[in-house]
N, C-alpha and C. Protein backbone atom coordinates (compact mmCIF):
# COMPACT_ATOMS: atom_id res chain seq x y z
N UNK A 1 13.48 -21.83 -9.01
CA UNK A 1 12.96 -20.51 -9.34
C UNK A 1 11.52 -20.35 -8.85
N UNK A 2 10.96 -21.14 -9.01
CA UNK A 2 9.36 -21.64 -8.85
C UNK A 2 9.24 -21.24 -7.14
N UNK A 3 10.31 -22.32 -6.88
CA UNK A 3 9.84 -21.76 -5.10
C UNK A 3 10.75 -20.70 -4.40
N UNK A 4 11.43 -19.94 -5.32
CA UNK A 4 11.66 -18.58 -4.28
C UNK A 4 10.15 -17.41 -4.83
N UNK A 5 9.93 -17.71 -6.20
CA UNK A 5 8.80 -16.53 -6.64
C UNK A 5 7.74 -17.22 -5.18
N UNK A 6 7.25 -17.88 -4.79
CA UNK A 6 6.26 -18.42 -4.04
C UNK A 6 6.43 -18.03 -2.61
N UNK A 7 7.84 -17.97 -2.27
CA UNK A 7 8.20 -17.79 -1.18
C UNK A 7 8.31 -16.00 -0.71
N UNK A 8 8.84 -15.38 -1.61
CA UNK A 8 8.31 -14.11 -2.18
C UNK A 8 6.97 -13.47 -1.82
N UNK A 9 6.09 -14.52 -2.84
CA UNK A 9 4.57 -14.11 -2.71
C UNK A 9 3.95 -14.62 -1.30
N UNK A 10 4.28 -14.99 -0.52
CA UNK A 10 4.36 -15.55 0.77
C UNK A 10 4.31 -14.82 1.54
N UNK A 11 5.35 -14.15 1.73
CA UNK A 11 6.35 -12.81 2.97
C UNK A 11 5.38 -11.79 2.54
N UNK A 12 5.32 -11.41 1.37
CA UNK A 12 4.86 -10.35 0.46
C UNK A 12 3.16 -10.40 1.41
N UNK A 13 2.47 -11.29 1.70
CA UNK A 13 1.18 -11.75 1.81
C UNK A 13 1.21 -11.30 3.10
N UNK A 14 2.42 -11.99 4.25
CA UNK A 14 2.61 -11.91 5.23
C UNK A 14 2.97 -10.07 5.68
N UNK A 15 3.67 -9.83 5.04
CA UNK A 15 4.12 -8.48 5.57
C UNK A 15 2.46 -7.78 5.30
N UNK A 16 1.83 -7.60 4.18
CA UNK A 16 0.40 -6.89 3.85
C UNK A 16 -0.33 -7.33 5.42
N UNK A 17 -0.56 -8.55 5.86
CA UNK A 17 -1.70 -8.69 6.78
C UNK A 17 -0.31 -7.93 8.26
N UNK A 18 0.55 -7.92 8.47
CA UNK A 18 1.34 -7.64 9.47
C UNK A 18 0.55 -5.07 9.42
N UNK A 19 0.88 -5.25 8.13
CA UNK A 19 0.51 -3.87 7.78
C UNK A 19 -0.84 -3.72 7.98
N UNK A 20 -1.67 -4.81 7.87
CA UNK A 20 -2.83 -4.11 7.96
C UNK A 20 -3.34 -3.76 9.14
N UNK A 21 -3.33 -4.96 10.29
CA UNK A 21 -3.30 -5.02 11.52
C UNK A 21 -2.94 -3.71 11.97
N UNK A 22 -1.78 -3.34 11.36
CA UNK A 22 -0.83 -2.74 12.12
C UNK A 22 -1.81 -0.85 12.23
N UNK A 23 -2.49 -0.71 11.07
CA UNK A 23 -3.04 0.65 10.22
C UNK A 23 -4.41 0.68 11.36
N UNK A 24 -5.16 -0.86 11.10
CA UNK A 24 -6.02 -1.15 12.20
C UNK A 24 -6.24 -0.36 13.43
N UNK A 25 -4.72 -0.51 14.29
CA UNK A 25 -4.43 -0.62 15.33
C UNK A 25 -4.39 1.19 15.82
N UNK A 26 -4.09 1.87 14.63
CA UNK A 26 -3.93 3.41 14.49
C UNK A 26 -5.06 3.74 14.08
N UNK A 27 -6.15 3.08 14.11
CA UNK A 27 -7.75 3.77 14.16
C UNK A 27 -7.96 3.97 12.17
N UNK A 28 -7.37 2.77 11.37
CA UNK A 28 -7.85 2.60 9.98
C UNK A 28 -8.73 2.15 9.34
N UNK A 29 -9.70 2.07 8.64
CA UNK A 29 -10.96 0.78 8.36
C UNK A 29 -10.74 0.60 6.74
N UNK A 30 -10.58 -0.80 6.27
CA UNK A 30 -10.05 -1.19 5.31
C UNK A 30 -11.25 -1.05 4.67
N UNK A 31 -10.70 -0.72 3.34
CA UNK A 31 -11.95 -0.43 2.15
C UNK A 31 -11.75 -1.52 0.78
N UNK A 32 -10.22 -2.02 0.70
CA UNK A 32 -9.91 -3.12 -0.09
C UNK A 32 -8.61 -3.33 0.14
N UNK A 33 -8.52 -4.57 -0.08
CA UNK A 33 -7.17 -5.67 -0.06
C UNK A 33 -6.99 -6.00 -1.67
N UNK A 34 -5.84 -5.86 -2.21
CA UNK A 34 -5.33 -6.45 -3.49
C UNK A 34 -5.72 -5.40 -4.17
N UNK A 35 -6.14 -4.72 -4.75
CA UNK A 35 -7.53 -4.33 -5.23
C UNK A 35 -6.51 -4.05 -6.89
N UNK A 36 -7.12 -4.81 -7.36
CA UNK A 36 -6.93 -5.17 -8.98
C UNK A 36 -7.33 -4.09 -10.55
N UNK A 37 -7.05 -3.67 -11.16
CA UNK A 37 -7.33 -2.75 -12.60
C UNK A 37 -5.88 -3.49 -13.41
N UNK A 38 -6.24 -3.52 -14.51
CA UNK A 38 -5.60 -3.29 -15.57
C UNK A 38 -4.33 -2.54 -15.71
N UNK A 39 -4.28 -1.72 -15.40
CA UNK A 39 -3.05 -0.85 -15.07
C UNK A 39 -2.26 -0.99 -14.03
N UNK A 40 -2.95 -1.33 -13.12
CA UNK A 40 -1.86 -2.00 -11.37
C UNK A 40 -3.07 -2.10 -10.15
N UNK A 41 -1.71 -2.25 -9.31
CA UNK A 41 -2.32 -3.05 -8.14
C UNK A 41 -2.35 -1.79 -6.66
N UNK A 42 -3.24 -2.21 -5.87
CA UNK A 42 -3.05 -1.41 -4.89
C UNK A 42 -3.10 -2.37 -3.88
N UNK A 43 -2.28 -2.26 -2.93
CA UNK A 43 -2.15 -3.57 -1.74
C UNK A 43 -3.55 -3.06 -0.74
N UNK A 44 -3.56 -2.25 -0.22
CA UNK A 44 -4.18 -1.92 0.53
C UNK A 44 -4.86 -0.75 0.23
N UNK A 45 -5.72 -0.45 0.36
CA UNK A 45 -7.14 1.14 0.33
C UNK A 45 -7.32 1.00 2.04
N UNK A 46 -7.27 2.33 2.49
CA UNK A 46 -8.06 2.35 3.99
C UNK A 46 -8.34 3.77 3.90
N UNK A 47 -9.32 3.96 5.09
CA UNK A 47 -9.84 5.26 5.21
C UNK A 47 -9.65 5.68 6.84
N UNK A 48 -9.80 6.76 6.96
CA UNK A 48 -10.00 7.29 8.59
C UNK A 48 -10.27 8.87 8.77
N UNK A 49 -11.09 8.78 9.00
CA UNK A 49 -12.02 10.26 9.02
C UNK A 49 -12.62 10.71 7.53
N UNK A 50 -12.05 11.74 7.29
CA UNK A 50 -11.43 12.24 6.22
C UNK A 50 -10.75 12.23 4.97
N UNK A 51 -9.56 11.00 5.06
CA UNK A 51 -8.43 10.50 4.66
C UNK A 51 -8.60 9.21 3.87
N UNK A 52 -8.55 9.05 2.81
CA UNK A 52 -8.50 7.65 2.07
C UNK A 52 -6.98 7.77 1.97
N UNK A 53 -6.46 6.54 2.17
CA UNK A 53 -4.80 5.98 1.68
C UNK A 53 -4.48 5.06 1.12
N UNK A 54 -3.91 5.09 -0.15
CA UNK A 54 -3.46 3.79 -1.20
C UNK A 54 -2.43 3.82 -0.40
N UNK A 55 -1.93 2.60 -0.30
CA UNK A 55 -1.20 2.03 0.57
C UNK A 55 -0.09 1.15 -0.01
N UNK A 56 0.98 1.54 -0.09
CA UNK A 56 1.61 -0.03 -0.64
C UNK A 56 2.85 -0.39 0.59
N UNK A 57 2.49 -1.86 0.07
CA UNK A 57 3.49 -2.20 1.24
C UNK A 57 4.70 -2.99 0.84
N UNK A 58 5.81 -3.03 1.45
CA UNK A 58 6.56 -3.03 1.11
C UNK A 58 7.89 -4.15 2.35
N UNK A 59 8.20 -5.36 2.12
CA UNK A 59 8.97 -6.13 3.11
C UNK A 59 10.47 -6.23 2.67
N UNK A 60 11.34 -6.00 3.20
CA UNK A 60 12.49 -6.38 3.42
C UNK A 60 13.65 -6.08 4.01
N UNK A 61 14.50 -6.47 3.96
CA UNK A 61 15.62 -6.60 4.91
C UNK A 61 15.92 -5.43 6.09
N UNK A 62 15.70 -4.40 5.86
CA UNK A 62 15.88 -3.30 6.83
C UNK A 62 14.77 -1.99 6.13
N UNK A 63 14.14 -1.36 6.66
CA UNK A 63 12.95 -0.76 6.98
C UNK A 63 13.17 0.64 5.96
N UNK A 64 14.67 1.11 5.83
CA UNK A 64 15.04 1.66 4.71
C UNK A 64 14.76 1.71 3.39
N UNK A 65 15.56 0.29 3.21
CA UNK A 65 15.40 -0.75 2.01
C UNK A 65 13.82 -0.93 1.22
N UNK A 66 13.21 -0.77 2.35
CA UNK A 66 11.51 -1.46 2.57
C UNK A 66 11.09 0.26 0.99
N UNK A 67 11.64 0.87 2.11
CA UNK A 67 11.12 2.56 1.54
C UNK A 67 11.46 2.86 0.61
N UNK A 68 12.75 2.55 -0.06
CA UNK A 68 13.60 2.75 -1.10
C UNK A 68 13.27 1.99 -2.39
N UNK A 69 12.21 1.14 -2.00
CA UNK A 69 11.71 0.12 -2.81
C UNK A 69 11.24 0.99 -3.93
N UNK A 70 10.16 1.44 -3.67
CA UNK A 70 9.48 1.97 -4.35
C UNK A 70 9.81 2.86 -5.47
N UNK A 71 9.60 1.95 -6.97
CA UNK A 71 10.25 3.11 -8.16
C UNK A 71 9.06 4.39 -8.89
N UNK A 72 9.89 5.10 -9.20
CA UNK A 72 8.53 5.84 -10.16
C UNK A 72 7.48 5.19 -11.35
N UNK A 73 8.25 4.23 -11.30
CA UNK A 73 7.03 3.28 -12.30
C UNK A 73 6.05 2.66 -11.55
N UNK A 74 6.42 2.04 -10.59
CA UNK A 74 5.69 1.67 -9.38
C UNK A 74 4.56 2.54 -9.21
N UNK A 75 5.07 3.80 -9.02
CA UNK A 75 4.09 4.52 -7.94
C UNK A 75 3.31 5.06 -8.85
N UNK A 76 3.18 5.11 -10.55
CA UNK A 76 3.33 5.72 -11.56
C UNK A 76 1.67 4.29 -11.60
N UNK A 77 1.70 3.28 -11.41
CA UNK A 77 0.96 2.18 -11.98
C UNK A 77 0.23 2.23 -10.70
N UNK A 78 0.53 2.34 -9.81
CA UNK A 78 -0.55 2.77 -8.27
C UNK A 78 -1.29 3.99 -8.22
N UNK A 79 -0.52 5.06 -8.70
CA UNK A 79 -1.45 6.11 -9.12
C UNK A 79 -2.72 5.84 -9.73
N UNK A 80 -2.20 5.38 -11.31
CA UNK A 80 -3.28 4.50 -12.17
C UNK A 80 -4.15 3.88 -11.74
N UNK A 81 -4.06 2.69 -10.81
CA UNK A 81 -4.88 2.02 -10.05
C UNK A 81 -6.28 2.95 -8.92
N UNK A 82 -5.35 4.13 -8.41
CA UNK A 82 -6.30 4.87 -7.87
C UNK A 82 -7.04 5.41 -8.53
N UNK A 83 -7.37 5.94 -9.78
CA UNK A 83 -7.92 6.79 -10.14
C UNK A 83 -9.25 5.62 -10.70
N UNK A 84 -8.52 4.38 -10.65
CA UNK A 84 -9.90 3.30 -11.09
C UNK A 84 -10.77 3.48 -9.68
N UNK A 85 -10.17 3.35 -8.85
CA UNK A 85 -10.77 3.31 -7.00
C UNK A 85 -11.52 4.53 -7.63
N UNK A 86 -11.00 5.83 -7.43
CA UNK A 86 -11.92 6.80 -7.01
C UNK A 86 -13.24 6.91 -8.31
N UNK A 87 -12.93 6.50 -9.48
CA UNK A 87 -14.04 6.36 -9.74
C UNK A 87 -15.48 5.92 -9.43
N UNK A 88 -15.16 4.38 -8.59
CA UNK A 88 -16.39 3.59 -8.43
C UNK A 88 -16.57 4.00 -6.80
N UNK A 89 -15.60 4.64 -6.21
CA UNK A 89 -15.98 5.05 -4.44
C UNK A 89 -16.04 6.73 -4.91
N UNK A 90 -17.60 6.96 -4.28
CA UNK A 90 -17.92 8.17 -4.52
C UNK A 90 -17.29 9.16 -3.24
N UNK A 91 -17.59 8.40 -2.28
CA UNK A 91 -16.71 8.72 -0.83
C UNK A 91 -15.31 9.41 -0.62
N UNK A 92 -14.56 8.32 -1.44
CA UNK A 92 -13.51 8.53 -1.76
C UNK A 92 -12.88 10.13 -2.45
N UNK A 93 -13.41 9.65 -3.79
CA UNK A 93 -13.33 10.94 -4.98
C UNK A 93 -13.68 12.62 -4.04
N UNK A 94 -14.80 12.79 -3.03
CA UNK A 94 -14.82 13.99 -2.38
C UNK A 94 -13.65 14.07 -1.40
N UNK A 95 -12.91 12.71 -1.15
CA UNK A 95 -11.89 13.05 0.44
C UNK A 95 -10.57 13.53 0.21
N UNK A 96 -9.75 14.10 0.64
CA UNK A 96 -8.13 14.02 0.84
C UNK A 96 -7.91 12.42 0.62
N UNK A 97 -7.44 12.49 -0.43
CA UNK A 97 -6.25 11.41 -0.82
C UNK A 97 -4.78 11.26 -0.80
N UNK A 98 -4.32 10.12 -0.63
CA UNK A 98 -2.77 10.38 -0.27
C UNK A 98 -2.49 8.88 -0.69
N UNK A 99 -0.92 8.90 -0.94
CA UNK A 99 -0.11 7.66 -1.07
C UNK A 99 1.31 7.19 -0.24
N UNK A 100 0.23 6.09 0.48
CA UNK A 100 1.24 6.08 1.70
C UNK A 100 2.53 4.39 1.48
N UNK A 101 3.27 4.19 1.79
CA UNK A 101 4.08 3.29 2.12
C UNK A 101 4.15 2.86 3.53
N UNK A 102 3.75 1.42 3.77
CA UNK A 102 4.31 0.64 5.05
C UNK A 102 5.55 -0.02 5.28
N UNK A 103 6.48 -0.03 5.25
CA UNK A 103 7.23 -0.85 5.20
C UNK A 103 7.37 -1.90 6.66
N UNK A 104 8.03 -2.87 6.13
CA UNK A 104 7.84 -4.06 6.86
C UNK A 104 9.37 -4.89 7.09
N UNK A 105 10.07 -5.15 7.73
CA UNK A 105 11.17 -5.52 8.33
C UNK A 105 11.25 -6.54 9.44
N UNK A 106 12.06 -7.43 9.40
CA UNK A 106 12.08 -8.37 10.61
C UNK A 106 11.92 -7.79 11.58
N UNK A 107 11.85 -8.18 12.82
CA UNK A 107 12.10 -7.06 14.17
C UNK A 107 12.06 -6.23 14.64
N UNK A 108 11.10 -5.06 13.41
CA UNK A 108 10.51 -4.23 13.68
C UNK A 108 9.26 -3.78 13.87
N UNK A 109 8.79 -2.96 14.18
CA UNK A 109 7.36 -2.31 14.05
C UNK A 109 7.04 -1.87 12.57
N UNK A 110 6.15 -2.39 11.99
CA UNK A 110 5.85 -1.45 10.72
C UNK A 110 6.47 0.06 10.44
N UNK A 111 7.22 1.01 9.50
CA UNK A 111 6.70 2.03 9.63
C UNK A 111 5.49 2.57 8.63
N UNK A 112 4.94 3.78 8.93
CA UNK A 112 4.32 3.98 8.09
C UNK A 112 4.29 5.24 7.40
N UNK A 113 4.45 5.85 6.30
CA UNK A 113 5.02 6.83 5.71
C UNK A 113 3.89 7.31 5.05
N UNK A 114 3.32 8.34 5.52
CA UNK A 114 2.25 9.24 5.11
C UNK A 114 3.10 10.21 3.86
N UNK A 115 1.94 10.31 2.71
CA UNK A 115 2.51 11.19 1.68
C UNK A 115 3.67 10.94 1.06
N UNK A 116 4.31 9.61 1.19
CA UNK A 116 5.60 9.10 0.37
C UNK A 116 5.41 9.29 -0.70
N UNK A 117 4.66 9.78 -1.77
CA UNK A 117 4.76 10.11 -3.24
C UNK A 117 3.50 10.73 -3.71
N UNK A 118 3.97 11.09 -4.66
CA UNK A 118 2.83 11.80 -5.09
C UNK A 118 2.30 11.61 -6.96
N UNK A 119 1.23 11.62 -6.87
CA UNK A 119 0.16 10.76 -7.86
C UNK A 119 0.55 11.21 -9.04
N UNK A 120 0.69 10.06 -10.17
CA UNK A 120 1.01 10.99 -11.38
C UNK A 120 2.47 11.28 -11.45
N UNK A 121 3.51 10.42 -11.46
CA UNK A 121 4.84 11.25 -11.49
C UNK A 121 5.16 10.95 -12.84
């Protein structure tokens, strides 16, 4: 049990830096990795122009799957998490915010899903 949770947190680690690169690569500048509250987690924060994006990412078997991941409790505890972000980033709190999904799949290209949910459900 021990070493599939590890192996899990592994891929999980792997797919985030595959995503980040990937956001990078589309002109993104990371503002936090992991980024931790009490209420939840946000994998990724990035910005570009205008635009701050909570980011979550998401690995498995087919790129669908990846997307489908995501429950309303989930996005419900990432919301939460943002509203800790925009407190302490003043930057932030004035910009267009959004909640995006990467998903991550063998053999594919990242996708990346602008506006996949919306805050507060």
């Amino acid at each position: 049990m021990a070493r599939d949770r590890r192996k899990s947190e592994e891929d999980g680690r792997a797919a985030e830096l595959a995503a980040l690169w990937f956001l990078r690569l589309k002109g993104w500048r990371l503002l936090a990795r992991r980024y931790k509250t009490p209420v939840g987690e946000i994998d990724l924060i990035m910005r570009r122009g205008g635009v701050t994006a909570f980011i979550e990412v998401k690995a498995r078997k087919s790129l669908d799957g990846a997307v489908e991941s995501v429950s309303p409790r989930q996005a419900r505890r990432i919301s939460a998490a943002a509203r800790g972000f925009l407190a302490q980033d003043r930057t932030a709190a004035l910009q267009a915010c959004r909640f995006d999904i990467v998903a991550v799949s063998p053999y594919h290209w990242p996708r990346h899903i602008e506006n996949a949910f919306e805050g507060d459900q």
